[in-house]
PDB file of N, CA and C in Angstrom:
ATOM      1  N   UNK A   1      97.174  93.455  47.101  1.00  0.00           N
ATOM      2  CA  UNK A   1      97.896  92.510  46.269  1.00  0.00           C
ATOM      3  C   UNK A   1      96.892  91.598  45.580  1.00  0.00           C
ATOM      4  N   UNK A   2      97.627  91.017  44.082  1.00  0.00           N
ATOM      5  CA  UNK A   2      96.204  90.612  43.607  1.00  0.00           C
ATOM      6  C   UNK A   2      96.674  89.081  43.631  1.00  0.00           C
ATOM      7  N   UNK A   3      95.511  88.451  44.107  1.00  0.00           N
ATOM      8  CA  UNK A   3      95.705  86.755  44.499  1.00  0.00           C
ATOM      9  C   UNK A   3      96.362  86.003  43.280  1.00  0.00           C
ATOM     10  N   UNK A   4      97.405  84.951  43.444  1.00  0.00           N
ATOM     11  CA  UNK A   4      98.014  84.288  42.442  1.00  0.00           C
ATOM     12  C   UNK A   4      96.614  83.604  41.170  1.00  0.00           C
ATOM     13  N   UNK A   5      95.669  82.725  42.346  1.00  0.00           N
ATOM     14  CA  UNK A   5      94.196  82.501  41.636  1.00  0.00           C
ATOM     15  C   UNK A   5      93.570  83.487  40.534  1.00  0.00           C
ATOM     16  N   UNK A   6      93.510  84.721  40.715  1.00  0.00           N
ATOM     17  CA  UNK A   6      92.486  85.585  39.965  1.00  0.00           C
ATOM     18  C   UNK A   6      93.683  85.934  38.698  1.00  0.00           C
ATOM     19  N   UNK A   7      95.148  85.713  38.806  1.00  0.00           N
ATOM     20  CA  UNK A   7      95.992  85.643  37.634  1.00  0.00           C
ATOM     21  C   UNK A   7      95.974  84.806  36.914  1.00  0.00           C
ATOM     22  N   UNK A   8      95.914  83.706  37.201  1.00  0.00           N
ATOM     23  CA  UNK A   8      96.202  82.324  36.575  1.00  0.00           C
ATOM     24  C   UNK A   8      96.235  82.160  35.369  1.00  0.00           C
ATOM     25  N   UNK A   9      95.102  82.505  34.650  1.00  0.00           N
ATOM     26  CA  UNK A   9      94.787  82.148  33.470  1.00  0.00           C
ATOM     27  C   UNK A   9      95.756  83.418  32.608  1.00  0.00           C
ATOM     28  N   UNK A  10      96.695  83.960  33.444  1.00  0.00           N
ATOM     29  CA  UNK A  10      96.697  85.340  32.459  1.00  0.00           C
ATOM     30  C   UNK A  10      98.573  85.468  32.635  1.00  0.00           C
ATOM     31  N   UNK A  11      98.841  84.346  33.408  1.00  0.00           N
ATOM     32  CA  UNK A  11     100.683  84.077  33.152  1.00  0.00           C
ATOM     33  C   UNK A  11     101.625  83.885  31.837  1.00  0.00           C
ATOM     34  N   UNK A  12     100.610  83.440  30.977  1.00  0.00           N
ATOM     35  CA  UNK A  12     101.434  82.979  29.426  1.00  0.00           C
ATOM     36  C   UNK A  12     101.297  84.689  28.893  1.00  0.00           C
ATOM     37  N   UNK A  13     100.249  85.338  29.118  1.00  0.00           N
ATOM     38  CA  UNK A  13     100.361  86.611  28.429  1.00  0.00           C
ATOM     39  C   UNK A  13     100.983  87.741  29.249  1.00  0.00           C
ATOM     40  N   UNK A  14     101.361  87.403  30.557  1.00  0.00           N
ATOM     41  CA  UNK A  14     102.129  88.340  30.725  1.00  0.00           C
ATOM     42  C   UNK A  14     103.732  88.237  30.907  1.00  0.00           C
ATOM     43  N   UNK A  15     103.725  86.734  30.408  1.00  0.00           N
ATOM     44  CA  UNK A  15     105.402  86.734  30.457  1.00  0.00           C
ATOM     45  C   UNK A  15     105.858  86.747  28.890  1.00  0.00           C
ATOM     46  N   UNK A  16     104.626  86.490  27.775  1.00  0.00           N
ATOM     47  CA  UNK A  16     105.119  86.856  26.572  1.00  0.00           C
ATOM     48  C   UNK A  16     105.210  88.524  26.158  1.00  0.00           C
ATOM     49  N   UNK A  17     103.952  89.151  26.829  1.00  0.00           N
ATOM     50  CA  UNK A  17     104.211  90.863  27.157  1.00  0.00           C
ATOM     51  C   UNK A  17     105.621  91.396  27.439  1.00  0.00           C
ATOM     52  N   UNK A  18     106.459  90.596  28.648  1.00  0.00           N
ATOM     53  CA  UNK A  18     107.735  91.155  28.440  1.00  0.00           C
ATOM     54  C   UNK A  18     108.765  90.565  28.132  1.00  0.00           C
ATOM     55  N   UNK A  19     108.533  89.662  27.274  1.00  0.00           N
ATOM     56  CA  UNK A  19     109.358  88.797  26.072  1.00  0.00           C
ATOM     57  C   UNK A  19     109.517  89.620  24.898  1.00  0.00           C
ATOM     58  N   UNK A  20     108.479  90.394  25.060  1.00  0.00           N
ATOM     59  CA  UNK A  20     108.318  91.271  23.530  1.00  0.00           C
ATOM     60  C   UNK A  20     108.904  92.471  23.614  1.00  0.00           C
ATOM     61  N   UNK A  21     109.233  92.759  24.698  1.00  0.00           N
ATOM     62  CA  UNK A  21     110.210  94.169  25.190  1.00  0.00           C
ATOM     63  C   UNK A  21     111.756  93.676  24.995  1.00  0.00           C
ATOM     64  N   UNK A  22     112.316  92.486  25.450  1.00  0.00           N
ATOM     65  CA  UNK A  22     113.506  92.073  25.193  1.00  0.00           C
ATOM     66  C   UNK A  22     113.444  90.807  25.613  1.00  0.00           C
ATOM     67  N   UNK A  23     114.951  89.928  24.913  1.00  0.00           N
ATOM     68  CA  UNK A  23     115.003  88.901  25.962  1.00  0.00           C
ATOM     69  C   UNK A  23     115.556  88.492  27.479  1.00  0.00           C
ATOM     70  N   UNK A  24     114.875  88.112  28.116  1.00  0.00           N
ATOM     71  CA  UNK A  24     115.212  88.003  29.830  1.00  0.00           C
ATOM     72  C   UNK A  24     115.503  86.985  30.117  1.00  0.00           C
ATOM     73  N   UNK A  25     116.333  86.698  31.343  1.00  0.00           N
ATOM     74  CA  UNK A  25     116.263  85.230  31.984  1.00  0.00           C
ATOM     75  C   UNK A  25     115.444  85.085  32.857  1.00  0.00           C
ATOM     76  N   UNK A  26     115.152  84.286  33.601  1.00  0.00           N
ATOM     77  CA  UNK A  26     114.316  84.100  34.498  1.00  0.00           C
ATOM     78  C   UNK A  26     114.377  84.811  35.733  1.00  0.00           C
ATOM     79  N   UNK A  27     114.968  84.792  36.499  1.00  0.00           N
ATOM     80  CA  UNK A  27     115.293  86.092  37.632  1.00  0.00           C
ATOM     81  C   UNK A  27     114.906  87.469  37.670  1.00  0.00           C
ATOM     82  N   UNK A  28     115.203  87.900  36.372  1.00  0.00           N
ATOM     83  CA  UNK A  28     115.065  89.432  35.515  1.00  0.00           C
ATOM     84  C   UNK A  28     113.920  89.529  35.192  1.00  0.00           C
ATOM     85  N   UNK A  29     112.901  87.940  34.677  1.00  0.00           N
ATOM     86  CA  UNK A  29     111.854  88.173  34.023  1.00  0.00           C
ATOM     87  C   UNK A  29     110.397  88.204  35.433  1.00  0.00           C
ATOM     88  N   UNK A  30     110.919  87.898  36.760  1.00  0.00           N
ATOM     89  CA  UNK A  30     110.138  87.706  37.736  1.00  0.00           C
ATOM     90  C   UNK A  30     110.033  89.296  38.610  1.00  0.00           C
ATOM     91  N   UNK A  31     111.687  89.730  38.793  1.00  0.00           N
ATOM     92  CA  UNK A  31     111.891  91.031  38.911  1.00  0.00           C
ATOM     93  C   UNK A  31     111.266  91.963  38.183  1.00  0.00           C
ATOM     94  N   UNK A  32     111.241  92.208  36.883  1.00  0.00           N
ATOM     95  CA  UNK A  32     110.147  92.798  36.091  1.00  0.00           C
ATOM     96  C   UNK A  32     108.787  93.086  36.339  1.00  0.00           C
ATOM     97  N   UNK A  33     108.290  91.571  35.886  1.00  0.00           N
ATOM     98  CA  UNK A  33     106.956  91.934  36.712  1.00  0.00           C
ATOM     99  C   UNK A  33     106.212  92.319  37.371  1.00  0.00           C
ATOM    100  N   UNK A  34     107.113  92.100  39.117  1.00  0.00           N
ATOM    101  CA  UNK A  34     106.377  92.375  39.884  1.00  0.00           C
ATOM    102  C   UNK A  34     106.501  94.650  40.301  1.00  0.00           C
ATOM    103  N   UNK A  35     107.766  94.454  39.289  1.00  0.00           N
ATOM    104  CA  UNK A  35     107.777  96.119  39.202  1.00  0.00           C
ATOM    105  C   UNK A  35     106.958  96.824  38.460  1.00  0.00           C
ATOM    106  N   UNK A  36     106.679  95.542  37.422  1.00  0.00           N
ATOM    107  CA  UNK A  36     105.601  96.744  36.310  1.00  0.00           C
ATOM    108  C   UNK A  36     104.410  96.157  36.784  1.00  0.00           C
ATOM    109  N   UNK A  37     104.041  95.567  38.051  1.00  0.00           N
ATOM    110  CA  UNK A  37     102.925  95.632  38.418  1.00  0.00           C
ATOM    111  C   UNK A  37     102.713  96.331  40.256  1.00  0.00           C
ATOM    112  N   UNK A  38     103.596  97.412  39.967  1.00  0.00           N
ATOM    113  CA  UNK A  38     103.522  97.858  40.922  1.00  0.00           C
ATOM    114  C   UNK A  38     103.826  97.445  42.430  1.00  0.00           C
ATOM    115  N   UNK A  39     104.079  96.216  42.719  1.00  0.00           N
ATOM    116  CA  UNK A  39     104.485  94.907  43.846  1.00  0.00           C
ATOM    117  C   UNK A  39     102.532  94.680  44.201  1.00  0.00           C
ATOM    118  N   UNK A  40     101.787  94.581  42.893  1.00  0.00           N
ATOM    119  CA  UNK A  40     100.623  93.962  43.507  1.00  0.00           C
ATOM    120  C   UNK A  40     100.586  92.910  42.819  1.00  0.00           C
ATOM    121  N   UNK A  41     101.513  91.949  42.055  1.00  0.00           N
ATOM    122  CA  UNK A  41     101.152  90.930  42.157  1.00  0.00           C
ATOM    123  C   UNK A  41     103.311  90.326  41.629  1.00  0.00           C
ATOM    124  N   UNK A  42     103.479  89.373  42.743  1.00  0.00           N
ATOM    125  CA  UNK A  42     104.615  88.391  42.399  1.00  0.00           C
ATOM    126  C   UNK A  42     104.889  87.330  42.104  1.00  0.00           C
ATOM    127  N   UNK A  43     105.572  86.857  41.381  1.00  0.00           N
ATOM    128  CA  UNK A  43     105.272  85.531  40.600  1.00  0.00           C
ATOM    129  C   UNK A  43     106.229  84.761  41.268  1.00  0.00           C
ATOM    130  N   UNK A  44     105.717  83.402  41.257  1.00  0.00           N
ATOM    131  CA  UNK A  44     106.423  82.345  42.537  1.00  0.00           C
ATOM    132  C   UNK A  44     107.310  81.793  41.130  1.00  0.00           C
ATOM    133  N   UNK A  45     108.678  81.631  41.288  1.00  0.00           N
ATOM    134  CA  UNK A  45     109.339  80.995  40.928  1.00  0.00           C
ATOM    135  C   UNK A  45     108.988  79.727  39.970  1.00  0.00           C
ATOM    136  N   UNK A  46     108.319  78.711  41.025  1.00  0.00           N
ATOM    137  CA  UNK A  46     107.426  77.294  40.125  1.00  0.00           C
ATOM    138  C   UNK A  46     106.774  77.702  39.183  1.00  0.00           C
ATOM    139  N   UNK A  47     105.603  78.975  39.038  1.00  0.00           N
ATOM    140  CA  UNK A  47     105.124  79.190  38.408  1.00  0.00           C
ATOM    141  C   UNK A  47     105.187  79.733  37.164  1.00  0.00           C
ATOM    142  N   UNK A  48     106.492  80.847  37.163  1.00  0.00           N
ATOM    143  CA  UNK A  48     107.165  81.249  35.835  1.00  0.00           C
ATOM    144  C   UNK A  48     107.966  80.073  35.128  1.00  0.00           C
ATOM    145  N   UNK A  49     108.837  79.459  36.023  1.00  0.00           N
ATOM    146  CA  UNK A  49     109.272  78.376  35.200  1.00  0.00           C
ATOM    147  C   UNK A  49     108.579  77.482  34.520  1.00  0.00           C
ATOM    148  N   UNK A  50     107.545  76.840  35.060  1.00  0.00           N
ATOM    149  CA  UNK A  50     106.611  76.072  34.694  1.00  0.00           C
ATOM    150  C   UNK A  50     105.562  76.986  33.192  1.00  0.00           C
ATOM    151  N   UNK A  51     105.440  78.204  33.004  1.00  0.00           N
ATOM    152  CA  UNK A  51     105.049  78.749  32.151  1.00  0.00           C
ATOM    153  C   UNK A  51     106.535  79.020  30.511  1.00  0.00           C
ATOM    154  N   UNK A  52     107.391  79.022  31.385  1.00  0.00           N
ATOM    155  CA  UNK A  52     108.593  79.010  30.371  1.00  0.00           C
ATOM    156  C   UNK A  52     108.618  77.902  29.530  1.00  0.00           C
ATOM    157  N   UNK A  53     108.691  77.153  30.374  1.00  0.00           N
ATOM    158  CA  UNK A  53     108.411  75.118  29.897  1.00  0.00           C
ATOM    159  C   UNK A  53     107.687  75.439  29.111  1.00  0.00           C
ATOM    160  N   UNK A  54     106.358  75.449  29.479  1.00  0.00           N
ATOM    161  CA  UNK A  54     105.200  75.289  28.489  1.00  0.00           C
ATOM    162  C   UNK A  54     105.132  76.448  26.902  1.00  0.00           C
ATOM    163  N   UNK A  55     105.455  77.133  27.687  1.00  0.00           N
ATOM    164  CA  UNK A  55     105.976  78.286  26.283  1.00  0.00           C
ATOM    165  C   UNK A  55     106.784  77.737  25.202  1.00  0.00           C
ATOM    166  N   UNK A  56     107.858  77.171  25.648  1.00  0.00           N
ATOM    167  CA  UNK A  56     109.217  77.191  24.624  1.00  0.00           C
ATOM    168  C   UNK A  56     108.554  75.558  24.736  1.00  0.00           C
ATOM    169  N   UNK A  57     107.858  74.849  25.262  1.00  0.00           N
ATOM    170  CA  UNK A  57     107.471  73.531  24.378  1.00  0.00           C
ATOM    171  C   UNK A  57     106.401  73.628  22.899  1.00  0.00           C
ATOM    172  N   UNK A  58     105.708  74.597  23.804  1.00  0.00           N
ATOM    173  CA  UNK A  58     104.590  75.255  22.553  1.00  0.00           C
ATOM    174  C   UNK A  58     105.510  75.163  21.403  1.00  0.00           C
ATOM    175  N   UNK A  59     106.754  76.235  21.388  1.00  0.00           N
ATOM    176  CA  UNK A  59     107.237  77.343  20.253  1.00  0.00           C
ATOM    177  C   UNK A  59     106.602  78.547  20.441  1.00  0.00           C
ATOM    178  N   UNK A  60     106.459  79.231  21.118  1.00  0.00           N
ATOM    179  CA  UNK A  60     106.253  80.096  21.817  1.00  0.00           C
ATOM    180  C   UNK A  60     107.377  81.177  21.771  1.00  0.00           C
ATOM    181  N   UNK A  61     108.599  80.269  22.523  1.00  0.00           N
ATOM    182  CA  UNK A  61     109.450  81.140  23.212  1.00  0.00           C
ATOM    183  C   UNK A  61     110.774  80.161  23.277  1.00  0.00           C
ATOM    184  N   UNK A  62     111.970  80.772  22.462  1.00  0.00           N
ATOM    185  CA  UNK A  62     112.702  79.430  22.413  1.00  0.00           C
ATOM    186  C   UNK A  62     114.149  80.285  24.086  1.00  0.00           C
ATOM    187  N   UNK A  63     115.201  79.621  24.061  1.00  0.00           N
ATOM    188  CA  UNK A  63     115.957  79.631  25.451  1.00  0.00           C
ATOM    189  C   UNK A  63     117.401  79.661  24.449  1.00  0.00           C
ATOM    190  N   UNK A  64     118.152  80.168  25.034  1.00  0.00           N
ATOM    191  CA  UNK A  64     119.649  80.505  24.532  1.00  0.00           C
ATOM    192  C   UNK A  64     120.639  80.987  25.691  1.00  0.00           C
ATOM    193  N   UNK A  65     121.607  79.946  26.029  1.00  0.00           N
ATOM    194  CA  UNK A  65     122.583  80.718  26.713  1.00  0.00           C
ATOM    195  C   UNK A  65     123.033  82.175  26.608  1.00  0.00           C
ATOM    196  N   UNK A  66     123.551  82.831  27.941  1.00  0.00           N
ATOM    197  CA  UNK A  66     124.043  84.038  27.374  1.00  0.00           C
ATOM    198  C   UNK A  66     124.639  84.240  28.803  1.00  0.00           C
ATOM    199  N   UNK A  67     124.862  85.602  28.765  1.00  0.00           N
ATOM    200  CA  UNK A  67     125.659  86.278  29.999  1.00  0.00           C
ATOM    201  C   UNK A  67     125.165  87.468  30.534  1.00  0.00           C
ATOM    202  N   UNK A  68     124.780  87.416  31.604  1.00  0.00           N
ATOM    203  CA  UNK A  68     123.886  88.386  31.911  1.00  0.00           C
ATOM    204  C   UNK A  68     125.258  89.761  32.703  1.00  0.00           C
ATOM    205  N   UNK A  69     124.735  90.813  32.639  1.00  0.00           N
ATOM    206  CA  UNK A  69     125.399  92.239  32.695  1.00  0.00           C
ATOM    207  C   UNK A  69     126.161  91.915  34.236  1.00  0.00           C
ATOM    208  N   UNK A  70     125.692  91.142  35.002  1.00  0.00           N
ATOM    209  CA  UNK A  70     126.586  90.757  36.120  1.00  0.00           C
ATOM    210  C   UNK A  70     128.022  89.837  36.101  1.00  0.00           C
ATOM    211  N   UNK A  71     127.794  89.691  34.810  1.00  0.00           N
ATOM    212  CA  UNK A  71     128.696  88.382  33.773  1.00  0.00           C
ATOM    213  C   UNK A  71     128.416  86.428  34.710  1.00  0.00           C
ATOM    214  N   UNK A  72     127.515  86.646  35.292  1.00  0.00           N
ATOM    215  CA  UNK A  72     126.639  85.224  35.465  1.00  0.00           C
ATOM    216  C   UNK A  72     126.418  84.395  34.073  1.00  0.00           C
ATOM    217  N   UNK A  73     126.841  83.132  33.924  1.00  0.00           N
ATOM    218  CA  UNK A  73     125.850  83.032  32.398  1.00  0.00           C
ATOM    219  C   UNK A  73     124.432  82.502  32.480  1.00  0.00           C
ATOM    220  N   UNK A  74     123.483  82.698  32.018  1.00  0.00           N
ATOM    221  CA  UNK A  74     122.193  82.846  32.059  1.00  0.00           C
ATOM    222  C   UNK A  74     121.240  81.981  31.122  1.00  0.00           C
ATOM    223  N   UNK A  75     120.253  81.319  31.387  1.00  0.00           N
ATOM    224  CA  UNK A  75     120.078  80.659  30.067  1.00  0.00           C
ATOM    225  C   UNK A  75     118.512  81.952  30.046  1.00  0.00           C
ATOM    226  N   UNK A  76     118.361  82.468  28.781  1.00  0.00           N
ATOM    227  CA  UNK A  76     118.072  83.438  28.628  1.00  0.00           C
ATOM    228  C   UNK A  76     116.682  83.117  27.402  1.00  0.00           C
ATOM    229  N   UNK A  77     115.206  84.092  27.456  1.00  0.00           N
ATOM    230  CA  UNK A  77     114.628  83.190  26.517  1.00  0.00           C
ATOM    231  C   UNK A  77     113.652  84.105  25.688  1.00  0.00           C
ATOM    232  N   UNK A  78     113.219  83.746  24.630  1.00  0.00           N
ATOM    233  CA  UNK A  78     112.767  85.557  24.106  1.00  0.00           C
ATOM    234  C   UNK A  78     111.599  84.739  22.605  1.00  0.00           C
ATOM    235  N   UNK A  79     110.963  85.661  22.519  1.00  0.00           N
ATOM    236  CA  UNK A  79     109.687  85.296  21.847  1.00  0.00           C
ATOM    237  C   UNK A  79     109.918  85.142  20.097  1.00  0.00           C
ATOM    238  N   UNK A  80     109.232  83.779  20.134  1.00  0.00           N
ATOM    239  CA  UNK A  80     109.294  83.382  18.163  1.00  0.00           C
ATOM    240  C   UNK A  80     108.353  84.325  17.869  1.00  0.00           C
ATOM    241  N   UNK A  81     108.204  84.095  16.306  1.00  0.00           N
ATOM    242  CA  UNK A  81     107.087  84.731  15.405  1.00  0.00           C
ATOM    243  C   UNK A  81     106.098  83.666  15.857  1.00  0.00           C
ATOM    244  N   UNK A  82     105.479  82.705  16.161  1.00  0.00           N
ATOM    245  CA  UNK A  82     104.555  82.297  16.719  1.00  0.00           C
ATOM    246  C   UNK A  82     104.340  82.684  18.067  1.00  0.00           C
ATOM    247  N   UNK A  83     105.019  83.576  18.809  1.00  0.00           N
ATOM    248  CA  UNK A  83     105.234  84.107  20.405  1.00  0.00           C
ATOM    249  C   UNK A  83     104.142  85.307  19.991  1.00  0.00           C
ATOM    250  N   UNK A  84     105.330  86.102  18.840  1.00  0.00           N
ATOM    251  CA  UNK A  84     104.399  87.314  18.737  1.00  0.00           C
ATOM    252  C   UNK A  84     103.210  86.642  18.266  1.00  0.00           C
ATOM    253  N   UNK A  85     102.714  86.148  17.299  1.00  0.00           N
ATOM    254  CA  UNK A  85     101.088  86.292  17.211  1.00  0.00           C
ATOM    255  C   UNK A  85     100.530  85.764  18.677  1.00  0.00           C
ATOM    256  N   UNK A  86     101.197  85.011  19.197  1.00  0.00           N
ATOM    257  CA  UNK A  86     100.324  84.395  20.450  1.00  0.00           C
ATOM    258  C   UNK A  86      99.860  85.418  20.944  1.00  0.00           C
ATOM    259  N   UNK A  87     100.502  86.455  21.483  1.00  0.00           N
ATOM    260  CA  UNK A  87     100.765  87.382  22.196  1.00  0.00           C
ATOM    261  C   UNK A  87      99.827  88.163  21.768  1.00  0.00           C
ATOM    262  N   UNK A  88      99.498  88.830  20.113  1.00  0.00           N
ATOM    263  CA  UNK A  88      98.294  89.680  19.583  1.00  0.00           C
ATOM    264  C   UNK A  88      97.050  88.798  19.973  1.00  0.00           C
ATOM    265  N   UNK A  89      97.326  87.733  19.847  1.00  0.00           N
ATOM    266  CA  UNK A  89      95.608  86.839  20.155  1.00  0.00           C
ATOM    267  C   UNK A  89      95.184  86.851  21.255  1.00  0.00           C
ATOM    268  N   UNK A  90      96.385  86.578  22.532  1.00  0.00           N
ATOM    269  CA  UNK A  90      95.915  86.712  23.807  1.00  0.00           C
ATOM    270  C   UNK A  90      95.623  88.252  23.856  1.00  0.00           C
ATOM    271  N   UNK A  91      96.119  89.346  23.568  1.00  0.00           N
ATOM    272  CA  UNK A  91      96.080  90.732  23.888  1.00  0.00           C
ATOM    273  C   UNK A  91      94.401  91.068  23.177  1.00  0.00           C
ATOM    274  N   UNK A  92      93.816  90.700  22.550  1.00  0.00           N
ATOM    275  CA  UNK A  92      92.516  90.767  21.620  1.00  0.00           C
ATOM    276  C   UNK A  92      92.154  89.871  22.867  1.00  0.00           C
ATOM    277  N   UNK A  93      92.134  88.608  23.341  1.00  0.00           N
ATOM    278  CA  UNK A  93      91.572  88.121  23.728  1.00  0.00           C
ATOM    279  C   UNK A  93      91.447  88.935  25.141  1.00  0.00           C
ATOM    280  N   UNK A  94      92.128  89.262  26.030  1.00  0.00           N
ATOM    281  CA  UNK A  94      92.020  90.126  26.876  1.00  0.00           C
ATOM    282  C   UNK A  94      90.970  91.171  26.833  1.00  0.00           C
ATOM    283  N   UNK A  95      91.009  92.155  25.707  1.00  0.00           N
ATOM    284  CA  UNK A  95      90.437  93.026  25.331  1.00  0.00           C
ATOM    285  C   UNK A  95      88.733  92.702  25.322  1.00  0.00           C
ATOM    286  N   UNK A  96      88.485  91.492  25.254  1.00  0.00           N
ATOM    287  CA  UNK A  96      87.332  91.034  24.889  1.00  0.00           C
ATOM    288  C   UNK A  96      86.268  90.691  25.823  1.00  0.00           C
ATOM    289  N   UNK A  97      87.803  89.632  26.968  1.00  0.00           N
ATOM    290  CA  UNK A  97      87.320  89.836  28.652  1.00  0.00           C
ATOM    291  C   UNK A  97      87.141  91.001  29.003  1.00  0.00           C
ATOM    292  N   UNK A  98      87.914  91.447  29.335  1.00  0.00           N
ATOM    293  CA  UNK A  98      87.769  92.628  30.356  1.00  0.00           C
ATOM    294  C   UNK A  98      86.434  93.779  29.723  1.00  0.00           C
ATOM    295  N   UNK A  99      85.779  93.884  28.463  1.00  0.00           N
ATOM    296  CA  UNK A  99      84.645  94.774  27.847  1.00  0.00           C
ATOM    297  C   UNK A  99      83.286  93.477  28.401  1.00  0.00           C
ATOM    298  N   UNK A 100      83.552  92.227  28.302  1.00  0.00           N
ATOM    299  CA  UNK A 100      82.258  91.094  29.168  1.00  0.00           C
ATOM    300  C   UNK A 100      82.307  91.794  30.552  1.00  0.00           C
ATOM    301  N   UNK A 101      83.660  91.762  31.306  1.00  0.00           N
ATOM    302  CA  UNK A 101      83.354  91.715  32.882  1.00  0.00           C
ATOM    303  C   UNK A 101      82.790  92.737  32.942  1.00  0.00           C
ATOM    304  N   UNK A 102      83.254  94.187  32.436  1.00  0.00           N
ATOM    305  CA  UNK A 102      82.680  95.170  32.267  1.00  0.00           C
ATOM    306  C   UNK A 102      80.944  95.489  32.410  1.00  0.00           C
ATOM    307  N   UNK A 103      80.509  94.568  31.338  1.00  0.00           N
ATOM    308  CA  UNK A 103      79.080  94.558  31.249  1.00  0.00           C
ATOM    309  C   UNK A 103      78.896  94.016  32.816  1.00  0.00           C
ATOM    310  N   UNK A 104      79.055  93.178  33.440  1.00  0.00           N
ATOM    311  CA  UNK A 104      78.727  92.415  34.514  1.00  0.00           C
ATOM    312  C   UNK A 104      78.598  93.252  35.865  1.00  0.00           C
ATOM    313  N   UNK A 105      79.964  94.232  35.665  1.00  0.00           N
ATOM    314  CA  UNK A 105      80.380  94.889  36.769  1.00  0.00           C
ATOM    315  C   UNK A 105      79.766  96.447  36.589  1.00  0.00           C
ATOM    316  N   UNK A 106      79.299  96.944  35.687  1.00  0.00           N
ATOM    317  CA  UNK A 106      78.940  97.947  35.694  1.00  0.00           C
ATOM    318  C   UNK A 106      77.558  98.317  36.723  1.00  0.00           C
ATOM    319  N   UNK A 107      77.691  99.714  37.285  1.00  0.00           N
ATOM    320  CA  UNK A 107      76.736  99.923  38.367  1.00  0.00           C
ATOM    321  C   UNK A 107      76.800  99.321  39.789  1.00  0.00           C
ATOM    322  N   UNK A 108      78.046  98.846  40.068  1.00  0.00           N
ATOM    323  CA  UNK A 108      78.327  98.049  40.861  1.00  0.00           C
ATOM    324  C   UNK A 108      79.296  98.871  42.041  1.00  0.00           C
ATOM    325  N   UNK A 109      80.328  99.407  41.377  1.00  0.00           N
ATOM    326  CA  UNK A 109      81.133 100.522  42.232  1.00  0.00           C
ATOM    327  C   UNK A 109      80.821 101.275  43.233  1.00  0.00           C
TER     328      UNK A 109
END
């Protein structure tokens, strides 16, 4: 499992990653995750919310009531056109880390 620490910096891009697939509520959007990451890494509740906040304060990611398929109503939240570019910049920016660590880690295996 991969430590909440070694994610940290990388929560805004992976909850706008599946913002960009559809819009989710929060429950759905924690469930997700930890499926498309195989159950090696789960996101604590405080921590997605607290990234939602900061998202949809940005403009990021705005929130809209709705009704979720269980017919619960849901406040539900899904990515602006400033979400998507966020989202290409962090995804480049990713791309950029992970070819540095690369250099670092190579010969190391």
């Amino acid at each position: 499992m991969i430590s909440a620490d070694a994610i940290r910096g990388y929560v805004d891009l992976i909850v706008l990653s599946r913002l960009h697939q559809h819009p989710s509520y929060a429950y759905e959007l924690a469930k997700t995750i930890t499926e498309t990451s195989a159950g090696q890494y789960t996101i604590k509740q405080t921590t997605l919310y607290t990234a939602l906040k900061r998202l949809e304060a940005a403009g990021l990611v705005d929130s809209f009531p709705d009704t979720s398929a269980s017919g619960k109503p849901r406040t539900y939240y899904r990515l602006t056109a400033p979400g998507e570019q966020q989202l290409r910049a962090k995804l480049q920016e990713w791309e950029e880390i992970k070819t540095l660590i690369d250099h670092f880690a190579e010969g190391h295996s």
